[in-house]
N, C-alpha and C. Protein backbone atom coordinates (compact mmCIF):
# COMPACT_ATOMS: atom_id res chain seq x y z
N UNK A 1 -16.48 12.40 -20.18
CA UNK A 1 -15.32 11.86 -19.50
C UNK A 1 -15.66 10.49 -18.92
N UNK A 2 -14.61 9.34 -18.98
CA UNK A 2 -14.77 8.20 -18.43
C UNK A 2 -14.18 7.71 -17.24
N UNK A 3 -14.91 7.48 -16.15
CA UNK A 3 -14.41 6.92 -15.03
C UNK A 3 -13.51 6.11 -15.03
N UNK A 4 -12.68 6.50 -14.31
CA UNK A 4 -11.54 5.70 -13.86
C UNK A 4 -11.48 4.74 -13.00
N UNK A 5 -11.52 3.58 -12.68
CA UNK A 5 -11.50 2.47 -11.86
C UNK A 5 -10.37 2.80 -10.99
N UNK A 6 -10.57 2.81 -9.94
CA UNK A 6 -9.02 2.54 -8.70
C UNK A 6 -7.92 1.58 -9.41
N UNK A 7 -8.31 0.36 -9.56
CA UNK A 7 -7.23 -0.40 -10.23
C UNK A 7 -6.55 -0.14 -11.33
N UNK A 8 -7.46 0.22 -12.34
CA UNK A 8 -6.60 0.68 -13.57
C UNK A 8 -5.47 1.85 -13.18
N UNK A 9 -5.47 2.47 -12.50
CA UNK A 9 -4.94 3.67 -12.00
C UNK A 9 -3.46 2.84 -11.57
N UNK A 10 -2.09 4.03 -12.03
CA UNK A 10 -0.85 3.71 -11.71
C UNK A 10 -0.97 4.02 -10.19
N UNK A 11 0.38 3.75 -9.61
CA UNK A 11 0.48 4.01 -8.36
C UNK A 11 0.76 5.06 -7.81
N UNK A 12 1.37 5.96 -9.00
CA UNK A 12 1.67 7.13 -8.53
C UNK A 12 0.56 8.13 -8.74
N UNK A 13 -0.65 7.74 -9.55
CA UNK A 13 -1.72 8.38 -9.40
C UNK A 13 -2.55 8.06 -8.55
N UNK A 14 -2.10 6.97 -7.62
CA UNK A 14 -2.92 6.63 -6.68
C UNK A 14 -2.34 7.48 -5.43
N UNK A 15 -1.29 7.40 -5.20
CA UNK A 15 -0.64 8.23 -4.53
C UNK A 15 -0.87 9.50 -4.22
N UNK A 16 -1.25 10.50 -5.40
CA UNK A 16 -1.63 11.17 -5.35
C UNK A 16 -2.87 11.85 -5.22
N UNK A 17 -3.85 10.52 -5.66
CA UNK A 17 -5.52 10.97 -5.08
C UNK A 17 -5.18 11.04 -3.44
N UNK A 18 -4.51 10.30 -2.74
CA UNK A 18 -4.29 9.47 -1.59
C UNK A 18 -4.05 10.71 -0.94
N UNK A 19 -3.22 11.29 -1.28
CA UNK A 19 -2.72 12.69 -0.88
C UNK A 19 -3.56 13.75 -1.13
N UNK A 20 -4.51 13.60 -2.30
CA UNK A 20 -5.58 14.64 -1.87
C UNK A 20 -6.80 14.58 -1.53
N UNK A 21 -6.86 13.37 -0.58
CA UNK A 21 -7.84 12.89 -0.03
C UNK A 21 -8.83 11.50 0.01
N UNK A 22 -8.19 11.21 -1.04
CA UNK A 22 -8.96 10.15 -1.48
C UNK A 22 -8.15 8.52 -0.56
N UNK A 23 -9.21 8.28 0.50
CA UNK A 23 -8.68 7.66 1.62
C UNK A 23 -8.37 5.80 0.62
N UNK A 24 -9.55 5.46 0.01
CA UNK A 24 -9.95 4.48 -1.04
C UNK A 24 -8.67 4.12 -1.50
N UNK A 25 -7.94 5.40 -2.08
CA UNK A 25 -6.62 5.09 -3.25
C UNK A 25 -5.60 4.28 -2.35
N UNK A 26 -5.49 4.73 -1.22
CA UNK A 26 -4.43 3.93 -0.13
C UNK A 26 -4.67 2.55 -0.08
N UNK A 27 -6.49 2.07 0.42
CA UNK A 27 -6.47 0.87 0.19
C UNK A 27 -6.35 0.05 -1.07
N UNK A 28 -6.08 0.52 -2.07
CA UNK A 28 -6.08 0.01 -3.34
C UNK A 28 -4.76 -0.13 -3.29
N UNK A 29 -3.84 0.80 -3.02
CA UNK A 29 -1.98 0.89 -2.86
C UNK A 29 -1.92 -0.63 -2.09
N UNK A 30 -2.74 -0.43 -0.94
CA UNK A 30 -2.30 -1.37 0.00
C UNK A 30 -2.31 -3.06 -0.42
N UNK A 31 -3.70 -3.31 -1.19
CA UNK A 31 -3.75 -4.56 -1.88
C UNK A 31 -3.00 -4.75 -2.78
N UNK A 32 -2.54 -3.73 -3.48
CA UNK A 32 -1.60 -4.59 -4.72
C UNK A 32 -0.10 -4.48 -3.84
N UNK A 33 -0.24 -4.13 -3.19
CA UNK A 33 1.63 -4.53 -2.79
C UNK A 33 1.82 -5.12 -1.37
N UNK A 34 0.60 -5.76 -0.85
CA UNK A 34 0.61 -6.19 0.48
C UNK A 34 1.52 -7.53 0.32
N UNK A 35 1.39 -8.75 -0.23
CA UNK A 35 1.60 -9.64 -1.04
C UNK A 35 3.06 -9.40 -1.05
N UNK A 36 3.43 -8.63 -2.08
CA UNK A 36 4.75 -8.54 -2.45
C UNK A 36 5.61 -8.22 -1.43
N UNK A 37 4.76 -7.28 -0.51
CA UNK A 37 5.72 -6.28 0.60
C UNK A 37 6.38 -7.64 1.62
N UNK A 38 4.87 -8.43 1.84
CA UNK A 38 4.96 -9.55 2.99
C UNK A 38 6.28 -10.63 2.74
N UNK A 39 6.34 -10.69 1.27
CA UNK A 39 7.17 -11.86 0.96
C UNK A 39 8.34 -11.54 0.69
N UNK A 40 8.96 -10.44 1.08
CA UNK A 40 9.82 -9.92 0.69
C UNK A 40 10.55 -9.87 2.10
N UNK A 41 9.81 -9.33 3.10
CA UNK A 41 9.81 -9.40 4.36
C UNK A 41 10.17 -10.52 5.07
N UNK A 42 9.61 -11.41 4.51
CA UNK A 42 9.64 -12.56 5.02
C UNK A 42 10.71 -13.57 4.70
N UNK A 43 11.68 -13.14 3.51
CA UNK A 43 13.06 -13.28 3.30
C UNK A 43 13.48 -12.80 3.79
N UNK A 44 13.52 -11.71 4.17
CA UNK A 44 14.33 -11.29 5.11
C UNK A 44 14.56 -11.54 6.75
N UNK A 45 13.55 -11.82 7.43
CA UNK A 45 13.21 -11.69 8.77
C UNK A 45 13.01 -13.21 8.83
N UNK A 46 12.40 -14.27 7.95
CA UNK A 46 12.32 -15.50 8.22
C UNK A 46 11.17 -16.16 9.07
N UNK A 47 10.33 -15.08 9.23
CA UNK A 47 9.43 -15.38 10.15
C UNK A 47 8.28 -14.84 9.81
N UNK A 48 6.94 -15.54 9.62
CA UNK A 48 5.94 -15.24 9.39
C UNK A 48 5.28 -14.28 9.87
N UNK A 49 4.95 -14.03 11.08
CA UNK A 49 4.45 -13.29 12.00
C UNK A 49 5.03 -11.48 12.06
N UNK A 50 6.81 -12.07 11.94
CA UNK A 50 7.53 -10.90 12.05
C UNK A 50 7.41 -10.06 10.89
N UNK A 51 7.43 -10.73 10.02
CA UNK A 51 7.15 -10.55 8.13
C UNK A 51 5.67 -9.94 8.38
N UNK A 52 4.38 -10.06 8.93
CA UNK A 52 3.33 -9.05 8.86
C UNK A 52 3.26 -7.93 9.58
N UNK A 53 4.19 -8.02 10.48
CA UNK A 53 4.01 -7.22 11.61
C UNK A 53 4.58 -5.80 11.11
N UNK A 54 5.83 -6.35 10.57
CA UNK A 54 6.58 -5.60 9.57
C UNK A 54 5.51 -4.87 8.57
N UNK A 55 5.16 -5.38 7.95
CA UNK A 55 4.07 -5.04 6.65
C UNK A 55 2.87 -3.94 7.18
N UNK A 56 2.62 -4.53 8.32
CA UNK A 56 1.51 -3.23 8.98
C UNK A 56 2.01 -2.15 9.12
N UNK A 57 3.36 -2.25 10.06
CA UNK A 57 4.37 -0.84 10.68
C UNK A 57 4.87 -0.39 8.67
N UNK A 58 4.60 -0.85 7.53
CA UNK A 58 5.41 0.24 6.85
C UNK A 58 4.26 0.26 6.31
N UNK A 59 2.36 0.11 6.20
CA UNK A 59 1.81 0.79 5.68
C UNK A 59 1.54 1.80 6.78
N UNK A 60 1.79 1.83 7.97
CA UNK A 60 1.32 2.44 8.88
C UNK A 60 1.79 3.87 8.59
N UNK A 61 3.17 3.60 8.69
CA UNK A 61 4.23 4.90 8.23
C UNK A 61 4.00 5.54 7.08
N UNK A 62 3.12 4.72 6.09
CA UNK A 62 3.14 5.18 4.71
C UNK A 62 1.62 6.06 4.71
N UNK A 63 0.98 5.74 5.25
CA UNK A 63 -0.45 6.69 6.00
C UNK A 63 -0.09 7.79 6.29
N UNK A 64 0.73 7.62 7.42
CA UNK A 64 0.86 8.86 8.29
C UNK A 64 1.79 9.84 7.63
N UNK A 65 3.16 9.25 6.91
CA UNK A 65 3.74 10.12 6.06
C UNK A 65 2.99 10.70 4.73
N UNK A 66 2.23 10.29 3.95
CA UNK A 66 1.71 10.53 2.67
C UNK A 66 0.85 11.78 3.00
N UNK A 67 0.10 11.59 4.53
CA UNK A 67 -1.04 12.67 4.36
C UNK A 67 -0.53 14.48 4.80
């Protein structure tokens, strides 16, 4: 059997290591969509600061809900 790299891995299989423990898979979730989450945010809200602050509070939620 061949190891699987975190990255190569979809998100929803990351999701699901994430959920069965595998703390790693979250931070891997977290880098590929930090970026996207922020700038998205940041159309919306217009504000830099508010746009990360934002980004922390929905991985925060996404921690605490997933586990």
């Amino acid at each position: 059997m061949v190891a699987v790299v975190p990255s190569e891995m979809d998100d929803a299989r990351l999701v699901e290591r994430f959920r069965a423990g595998d703390r790693q898979a979250f931070g891997e979730l977290a880098r590929r969509w930090q970026r996207s989450l922020h700038g998205l945010l940041w159309r919306i809200v217009g504000n830099d600061e508010d746009a990360r602050d934002l980004v922390q509070a929905a991985f925060l939620r996404a921690w605490t809900g997933a586990e």
